[in-house]
PDB file of N, CA and C in Angstrom:
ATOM      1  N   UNK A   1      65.058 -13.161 -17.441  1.00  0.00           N
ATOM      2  CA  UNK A   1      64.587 -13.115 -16.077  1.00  0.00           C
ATOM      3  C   UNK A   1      63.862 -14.388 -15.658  1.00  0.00           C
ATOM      4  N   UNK A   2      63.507 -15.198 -16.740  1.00  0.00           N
ATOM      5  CA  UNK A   2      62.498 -16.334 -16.367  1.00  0.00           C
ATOM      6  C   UNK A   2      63.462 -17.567 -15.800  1.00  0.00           C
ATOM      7  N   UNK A   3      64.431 -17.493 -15.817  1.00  0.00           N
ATOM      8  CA  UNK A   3      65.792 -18.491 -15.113  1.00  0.00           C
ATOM      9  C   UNK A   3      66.114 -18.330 -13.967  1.00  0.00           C
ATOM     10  N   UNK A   4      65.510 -16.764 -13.175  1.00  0.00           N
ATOM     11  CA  UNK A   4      65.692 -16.664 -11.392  1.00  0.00           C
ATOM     12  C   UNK A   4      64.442 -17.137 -11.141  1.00  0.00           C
ATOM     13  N   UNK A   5      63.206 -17.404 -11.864  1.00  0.00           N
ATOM     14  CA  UNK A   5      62.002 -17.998 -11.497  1.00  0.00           C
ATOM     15  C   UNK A   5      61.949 -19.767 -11.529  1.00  0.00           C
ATOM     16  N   UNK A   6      63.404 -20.226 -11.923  1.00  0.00           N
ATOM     17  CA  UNK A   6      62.894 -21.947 -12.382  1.00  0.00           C
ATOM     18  C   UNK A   6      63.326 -22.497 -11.032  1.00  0.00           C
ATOM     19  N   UNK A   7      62.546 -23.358 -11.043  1.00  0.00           N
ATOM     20  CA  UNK A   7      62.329 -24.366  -9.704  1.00  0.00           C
ATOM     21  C   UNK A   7      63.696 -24.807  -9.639  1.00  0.00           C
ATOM     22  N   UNK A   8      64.559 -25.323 -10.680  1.00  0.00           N
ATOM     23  CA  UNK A   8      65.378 -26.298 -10.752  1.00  0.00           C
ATOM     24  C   UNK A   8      66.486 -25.931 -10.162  1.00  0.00           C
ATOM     25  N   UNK A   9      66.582 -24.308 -10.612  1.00  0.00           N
ATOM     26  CA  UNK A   9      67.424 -23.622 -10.104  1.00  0.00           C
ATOM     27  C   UNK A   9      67.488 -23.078  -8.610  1.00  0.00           C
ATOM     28  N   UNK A  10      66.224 -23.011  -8.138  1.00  0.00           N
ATOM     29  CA  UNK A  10      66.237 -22.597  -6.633  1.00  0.00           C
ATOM     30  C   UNK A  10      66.270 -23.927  -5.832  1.00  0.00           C
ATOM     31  N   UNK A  11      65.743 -25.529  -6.000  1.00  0.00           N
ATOM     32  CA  UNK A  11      66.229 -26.260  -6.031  1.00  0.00           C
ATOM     33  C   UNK A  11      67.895 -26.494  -5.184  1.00  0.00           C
ATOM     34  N   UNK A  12      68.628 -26.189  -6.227  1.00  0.00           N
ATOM     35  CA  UNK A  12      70.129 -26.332  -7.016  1.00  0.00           C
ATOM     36  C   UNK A  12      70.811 -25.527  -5.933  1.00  0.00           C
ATOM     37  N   UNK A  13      70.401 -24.438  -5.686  1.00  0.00           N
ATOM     38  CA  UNK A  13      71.265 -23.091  -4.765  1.00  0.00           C
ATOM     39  C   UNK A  13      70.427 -23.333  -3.413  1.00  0.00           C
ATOM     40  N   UNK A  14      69.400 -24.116  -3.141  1.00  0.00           N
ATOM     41  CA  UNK A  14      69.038 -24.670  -1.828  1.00  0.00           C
ATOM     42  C   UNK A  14      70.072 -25.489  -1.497  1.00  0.00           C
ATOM     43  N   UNK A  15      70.171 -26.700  -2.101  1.00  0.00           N
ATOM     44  CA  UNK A  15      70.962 -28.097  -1.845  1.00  0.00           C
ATOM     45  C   UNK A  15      72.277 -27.697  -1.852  1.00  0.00           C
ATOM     46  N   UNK A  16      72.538 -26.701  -2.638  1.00  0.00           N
ATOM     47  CA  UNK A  16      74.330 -26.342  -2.369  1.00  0.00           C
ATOM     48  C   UNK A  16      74.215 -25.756  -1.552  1.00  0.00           C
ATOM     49  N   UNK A  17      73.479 -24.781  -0.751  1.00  0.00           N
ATOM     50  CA  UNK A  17      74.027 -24.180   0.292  1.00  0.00           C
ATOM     51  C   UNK A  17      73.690 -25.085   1.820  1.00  0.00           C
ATOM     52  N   UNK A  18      72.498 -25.609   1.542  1.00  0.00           N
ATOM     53  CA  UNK A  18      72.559 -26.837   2.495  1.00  0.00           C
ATOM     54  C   UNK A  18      74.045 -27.652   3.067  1.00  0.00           C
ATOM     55  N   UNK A  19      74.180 -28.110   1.320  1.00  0.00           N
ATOM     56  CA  UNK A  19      75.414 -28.981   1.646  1.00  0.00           C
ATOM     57  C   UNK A  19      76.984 -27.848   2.249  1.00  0.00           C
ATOM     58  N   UNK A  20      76.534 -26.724   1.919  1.00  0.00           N
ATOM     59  CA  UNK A  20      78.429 -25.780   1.933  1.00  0.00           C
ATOM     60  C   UNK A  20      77.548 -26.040   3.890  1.00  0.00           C
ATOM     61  N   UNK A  21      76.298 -25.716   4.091  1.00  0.00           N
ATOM     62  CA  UNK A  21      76.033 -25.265   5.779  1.00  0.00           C
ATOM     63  C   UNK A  21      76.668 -26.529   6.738  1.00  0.00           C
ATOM     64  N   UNK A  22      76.160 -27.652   5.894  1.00  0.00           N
ATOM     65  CA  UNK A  22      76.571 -29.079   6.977  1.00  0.00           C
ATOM     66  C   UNK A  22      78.043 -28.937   6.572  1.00  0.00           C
ATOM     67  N   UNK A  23      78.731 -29.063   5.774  1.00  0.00           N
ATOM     68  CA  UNK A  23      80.254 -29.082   5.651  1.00  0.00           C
ATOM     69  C   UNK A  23      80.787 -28.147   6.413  1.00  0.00           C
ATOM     70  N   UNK A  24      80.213 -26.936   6.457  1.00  0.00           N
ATOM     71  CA  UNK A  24      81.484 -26.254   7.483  1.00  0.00           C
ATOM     72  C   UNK A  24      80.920 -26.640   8.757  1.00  0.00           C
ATOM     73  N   UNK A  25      79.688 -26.661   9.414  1.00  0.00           N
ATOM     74  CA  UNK A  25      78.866 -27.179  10.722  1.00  0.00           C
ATOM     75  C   UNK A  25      80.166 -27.867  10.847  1.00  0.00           C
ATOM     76  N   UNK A  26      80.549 -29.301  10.239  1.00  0.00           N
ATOM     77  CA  UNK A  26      81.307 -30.398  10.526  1.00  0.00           C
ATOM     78  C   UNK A  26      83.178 -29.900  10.446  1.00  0.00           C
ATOM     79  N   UNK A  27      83.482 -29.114   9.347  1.00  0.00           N
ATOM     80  CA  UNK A  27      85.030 -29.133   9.232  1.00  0.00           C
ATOM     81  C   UNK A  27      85.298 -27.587   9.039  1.00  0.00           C
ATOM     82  N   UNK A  28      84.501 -26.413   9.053  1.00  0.00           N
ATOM     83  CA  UNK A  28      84.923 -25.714   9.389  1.00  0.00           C
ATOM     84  C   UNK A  28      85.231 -24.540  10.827  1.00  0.00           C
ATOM     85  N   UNK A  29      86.165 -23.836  10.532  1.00  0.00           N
ATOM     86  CA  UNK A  29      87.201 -23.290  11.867  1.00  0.00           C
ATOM     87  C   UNK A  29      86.670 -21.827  11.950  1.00  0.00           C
ATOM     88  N   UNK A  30      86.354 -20.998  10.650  1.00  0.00           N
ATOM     89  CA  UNK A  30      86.111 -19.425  10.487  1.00  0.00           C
ATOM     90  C   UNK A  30      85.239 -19.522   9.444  1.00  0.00           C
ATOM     91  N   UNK A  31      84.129 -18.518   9.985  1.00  0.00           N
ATOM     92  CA  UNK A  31      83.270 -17.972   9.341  1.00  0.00           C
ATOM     93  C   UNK A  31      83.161 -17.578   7.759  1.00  0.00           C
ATOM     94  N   UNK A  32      84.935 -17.021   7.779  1.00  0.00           N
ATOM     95  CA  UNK A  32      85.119 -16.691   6.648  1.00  0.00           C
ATOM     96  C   UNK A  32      84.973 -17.680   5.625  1.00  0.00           C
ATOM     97  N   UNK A  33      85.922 -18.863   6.042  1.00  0.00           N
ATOM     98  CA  UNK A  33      85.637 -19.969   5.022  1.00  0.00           C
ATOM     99  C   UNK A  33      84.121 -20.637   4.569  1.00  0.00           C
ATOM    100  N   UNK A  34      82.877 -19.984   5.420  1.00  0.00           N
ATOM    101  CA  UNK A  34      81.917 -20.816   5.257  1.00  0.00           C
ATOM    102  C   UNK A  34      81.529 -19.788   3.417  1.00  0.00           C
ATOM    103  N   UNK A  35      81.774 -18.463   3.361  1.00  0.00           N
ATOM    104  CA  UNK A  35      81.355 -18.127   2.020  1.00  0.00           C
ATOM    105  C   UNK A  35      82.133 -18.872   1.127  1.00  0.00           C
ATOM    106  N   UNK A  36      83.548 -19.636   1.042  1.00  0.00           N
ATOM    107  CA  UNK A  36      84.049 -20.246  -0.126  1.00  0.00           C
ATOM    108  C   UNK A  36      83.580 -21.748   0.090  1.00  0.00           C
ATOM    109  N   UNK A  37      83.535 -22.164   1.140  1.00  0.00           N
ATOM    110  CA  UNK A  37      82.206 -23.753   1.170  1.00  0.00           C
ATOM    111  C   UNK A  37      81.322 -23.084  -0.004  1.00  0.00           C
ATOM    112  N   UNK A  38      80.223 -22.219   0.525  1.00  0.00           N
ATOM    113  CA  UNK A  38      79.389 -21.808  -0.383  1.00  0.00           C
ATOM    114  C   UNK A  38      79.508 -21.920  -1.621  1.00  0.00           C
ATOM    115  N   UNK A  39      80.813 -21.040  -1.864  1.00  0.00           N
ATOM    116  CA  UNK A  39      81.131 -20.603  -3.615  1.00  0.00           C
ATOM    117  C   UNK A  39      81.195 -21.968  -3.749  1.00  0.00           C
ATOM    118  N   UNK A  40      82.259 -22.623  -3.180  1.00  0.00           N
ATOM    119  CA  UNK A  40      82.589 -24.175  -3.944  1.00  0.00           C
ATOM    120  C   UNK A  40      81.483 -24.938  -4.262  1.00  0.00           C
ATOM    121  N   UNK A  41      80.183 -24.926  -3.036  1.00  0.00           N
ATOM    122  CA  UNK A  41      79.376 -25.888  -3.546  1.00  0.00           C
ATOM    123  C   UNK A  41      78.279 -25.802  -4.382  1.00  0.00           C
ATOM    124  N   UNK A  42      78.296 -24.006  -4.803  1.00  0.00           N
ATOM    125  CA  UNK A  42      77.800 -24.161  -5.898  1.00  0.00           C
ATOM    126  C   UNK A  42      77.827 -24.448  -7.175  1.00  0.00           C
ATOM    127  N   UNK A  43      79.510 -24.357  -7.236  1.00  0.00           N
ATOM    128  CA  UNK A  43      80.197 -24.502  -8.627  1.00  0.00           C
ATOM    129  C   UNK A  43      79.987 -25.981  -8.974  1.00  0.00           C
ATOM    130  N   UNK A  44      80.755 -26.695  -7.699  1.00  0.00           N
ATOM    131  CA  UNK A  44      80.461 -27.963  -7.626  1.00  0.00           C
ATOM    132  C   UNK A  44      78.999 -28.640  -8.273  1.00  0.00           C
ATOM    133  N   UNK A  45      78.304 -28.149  -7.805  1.00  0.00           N
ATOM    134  CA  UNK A  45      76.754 -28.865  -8.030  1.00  0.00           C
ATOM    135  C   UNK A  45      76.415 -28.183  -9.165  1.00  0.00           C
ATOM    136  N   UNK A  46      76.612 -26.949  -9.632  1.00  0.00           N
ATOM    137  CA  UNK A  46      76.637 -26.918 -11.444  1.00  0.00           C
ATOM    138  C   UNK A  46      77.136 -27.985 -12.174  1.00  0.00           C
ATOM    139  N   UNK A  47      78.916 -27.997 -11.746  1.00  0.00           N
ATOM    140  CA  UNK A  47      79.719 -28.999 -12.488  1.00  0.00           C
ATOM    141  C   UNK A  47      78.727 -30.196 -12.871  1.00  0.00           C
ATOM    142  N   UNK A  48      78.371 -30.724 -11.376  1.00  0.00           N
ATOM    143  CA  UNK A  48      77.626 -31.645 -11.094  1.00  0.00           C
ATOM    144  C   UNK A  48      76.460 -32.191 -12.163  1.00  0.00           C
ATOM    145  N   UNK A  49      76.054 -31.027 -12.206  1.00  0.00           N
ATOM    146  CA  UNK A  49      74.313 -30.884 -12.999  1.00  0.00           C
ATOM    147  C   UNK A  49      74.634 -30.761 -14.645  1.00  0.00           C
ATOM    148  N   UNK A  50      75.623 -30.363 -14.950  1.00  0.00           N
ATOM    149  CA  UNK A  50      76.260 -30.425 -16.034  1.00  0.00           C
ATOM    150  C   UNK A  50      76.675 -31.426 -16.300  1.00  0.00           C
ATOM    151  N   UNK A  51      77.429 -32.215 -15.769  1.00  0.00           N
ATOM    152  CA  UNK A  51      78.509 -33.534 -15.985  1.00  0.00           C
ATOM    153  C   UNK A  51      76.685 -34.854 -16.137  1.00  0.00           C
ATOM    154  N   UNK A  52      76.089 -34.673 -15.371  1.00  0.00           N
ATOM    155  CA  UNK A  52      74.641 -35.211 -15.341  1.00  0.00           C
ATOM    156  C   UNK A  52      73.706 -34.945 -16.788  1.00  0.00           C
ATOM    157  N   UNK A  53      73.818 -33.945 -16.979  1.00  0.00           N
ATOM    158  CA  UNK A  53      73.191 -33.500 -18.916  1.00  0.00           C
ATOM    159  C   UNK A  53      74.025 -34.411 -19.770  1.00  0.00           C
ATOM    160  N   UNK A  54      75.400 -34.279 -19.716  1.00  0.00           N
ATOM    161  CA  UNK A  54      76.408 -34.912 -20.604  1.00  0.00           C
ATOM    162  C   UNK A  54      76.231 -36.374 -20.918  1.00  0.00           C
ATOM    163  N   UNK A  55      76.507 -36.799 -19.395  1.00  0.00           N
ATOM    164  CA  UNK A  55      76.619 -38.535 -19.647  1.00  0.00           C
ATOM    165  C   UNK A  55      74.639 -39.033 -19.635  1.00  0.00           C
ATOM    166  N   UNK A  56      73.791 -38.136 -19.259  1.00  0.00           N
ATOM    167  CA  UNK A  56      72.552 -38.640 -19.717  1.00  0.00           C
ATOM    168  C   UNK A  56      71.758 -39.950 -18.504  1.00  0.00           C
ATOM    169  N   UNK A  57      72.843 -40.135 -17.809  1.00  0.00           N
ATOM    170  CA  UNK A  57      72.208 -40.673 -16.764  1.00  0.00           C
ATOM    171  C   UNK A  57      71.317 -40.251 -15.903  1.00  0.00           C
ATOM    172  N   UNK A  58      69.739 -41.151 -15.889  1.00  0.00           N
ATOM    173  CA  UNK A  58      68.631 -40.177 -14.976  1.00  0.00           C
ATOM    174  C   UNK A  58      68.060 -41.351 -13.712  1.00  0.00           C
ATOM    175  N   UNK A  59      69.266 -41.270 -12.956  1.00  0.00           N
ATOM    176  CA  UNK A  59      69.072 -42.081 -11.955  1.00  0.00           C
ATOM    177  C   UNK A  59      68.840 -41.241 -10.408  1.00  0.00           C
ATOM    178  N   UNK A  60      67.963 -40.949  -9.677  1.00  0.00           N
ATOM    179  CA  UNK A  60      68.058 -39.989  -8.645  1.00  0.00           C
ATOM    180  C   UNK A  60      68.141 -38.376  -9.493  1.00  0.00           C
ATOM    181  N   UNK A  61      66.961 -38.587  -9.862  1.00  0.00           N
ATOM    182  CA  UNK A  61      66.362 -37.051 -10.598  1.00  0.00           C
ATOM    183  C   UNK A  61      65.553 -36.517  -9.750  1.00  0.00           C
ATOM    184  N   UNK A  62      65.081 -35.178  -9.426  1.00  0.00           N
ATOM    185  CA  UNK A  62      64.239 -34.276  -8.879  1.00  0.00           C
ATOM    186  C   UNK A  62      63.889 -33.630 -10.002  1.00  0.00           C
ATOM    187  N   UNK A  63      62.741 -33.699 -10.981  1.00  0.00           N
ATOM    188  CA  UNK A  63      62.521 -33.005 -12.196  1.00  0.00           C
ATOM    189  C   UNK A  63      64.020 -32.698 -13.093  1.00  0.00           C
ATOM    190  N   UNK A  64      64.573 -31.811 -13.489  1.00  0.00           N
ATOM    191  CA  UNK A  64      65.306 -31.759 -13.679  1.00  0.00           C
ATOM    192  C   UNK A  64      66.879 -31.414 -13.189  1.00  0.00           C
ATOM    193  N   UNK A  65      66.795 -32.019 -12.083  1.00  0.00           N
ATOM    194  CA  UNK A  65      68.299 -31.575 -11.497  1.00  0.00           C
ATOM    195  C   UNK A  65      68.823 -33.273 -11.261  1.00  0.00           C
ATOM    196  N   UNK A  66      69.949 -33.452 -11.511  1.00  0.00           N
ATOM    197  CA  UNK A  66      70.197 -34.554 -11.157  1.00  0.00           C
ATOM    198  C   UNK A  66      71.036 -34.796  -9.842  1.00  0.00           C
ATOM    199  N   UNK A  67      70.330 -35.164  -9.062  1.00  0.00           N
ATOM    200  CA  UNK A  67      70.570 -35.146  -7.823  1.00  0.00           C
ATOM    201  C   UNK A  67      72.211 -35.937  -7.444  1.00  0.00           C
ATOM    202  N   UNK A  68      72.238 -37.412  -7.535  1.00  0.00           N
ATOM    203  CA  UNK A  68      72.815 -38.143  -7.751  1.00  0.00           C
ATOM    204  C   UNK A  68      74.972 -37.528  -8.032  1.00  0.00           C
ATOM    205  N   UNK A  69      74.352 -36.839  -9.324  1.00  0.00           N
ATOM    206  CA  UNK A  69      75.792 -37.208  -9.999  1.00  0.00           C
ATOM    207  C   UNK A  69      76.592 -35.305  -9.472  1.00  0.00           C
ATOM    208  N   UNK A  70      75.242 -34.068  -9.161  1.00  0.00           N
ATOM    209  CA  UNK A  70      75.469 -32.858  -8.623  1.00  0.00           C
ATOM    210  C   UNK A  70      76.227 -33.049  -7.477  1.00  0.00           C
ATOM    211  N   UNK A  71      75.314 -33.985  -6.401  1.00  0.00           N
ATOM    212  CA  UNK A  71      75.951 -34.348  -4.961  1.00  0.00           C
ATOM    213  C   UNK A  71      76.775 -34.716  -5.074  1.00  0.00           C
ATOM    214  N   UNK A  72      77.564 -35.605  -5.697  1.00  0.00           N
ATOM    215  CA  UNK A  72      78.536 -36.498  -5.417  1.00  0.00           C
ATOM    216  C   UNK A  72      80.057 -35.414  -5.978  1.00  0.00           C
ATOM    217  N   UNK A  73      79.488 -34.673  -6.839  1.00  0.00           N
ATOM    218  CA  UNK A  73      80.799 -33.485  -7.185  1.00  0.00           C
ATOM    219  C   UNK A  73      80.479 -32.341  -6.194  1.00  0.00           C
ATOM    220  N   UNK A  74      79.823 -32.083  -6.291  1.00  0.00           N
ATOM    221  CA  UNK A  74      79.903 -30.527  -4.777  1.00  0.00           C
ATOM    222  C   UNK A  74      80.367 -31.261  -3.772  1.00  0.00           C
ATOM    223  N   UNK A  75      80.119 -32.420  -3.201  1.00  0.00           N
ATOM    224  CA  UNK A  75      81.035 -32.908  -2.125  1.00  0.00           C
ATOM    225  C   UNK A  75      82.287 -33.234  -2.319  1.00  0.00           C
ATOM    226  N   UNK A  76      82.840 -33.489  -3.050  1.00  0.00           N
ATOM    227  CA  UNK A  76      83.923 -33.589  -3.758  1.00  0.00           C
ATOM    228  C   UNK A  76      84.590 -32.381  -4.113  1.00  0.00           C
ATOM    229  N   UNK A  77      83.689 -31.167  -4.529  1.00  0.00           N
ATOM    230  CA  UNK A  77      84.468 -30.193  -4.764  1.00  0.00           C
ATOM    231  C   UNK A  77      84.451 -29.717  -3.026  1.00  0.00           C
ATOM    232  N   UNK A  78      84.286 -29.702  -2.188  1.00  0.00           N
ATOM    233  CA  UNK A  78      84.205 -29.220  -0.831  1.00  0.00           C
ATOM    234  C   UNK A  78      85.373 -29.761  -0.248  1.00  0.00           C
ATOM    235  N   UNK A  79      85.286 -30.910  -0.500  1.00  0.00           N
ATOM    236  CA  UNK A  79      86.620 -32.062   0.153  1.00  0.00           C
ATOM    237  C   UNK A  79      88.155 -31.246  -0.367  1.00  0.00           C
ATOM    238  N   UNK A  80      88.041 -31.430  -1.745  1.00  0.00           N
ATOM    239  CA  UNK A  80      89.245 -30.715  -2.923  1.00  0.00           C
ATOM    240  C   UNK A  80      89.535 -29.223  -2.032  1.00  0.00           C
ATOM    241  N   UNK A  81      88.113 -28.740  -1.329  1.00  0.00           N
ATOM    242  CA  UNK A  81      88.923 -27.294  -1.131  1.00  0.00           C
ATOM    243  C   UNK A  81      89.394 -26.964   0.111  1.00  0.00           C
ATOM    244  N   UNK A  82      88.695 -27.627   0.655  1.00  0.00           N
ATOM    245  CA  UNK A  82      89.663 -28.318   2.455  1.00  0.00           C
ATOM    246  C   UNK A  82      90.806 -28.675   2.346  1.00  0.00           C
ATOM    247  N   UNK A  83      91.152 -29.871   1.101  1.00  0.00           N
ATOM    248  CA  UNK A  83      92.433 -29.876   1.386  1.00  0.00           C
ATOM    249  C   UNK A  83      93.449 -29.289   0.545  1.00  0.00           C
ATOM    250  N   UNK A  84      92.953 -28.289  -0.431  1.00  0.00           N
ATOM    251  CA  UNK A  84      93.919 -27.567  -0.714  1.00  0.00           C
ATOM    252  C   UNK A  84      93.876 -26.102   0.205  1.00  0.00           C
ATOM    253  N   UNK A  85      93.307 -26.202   1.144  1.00  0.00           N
ATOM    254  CA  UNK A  85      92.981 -24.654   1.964  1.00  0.00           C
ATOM    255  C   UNK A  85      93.436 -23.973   1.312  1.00  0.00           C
ATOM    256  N   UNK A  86      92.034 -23.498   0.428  1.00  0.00           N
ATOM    257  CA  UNK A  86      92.122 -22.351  -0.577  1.00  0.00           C
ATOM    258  C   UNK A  86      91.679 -21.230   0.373  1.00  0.00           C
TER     259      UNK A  86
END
């Protein structure tokens, strides 16, 4: 239970849903699609935060989330799902 209490994580599911809110604001058509923005940009910004642990780069950190290398894949995974209109 002490993992729905970490900063890093509420953090993490702020900034992804931030980012899924401005992405559809800008490119989406139906409502519906704004919950798979969502899904995507959270997966995305896991990937993100993961791929960031791996390669060890701590450039554009917020304690422990890596800002930097999360953003740049949740936007990326957002882009990927626009244009495969999943």
């Amino acid at each position: 239970m002490d993992i729905l209490k970490s900063p890093p994580l509420a953090l993490s599911l702020v900034l992804a849903s931030l980012y899924a809110g401005l992405f559809h604001l800008i490119w989406g058509q139906l409502w519906g699609e704004f919950l798979l923005y969502w899904i995507t940009a959270i997966i995305g910004f896991g990937l993100g935060q993961a791929i960031g642990n791996v390669i060890g780069l701590n450039v554009l950190m917020v304690g422990e989330v890596h800002l930097l290398e999360a953003s740049l894949v949740c936007w990326a995974a957002l882009y990927v799902a626009k244009w495969l209109k999943v």
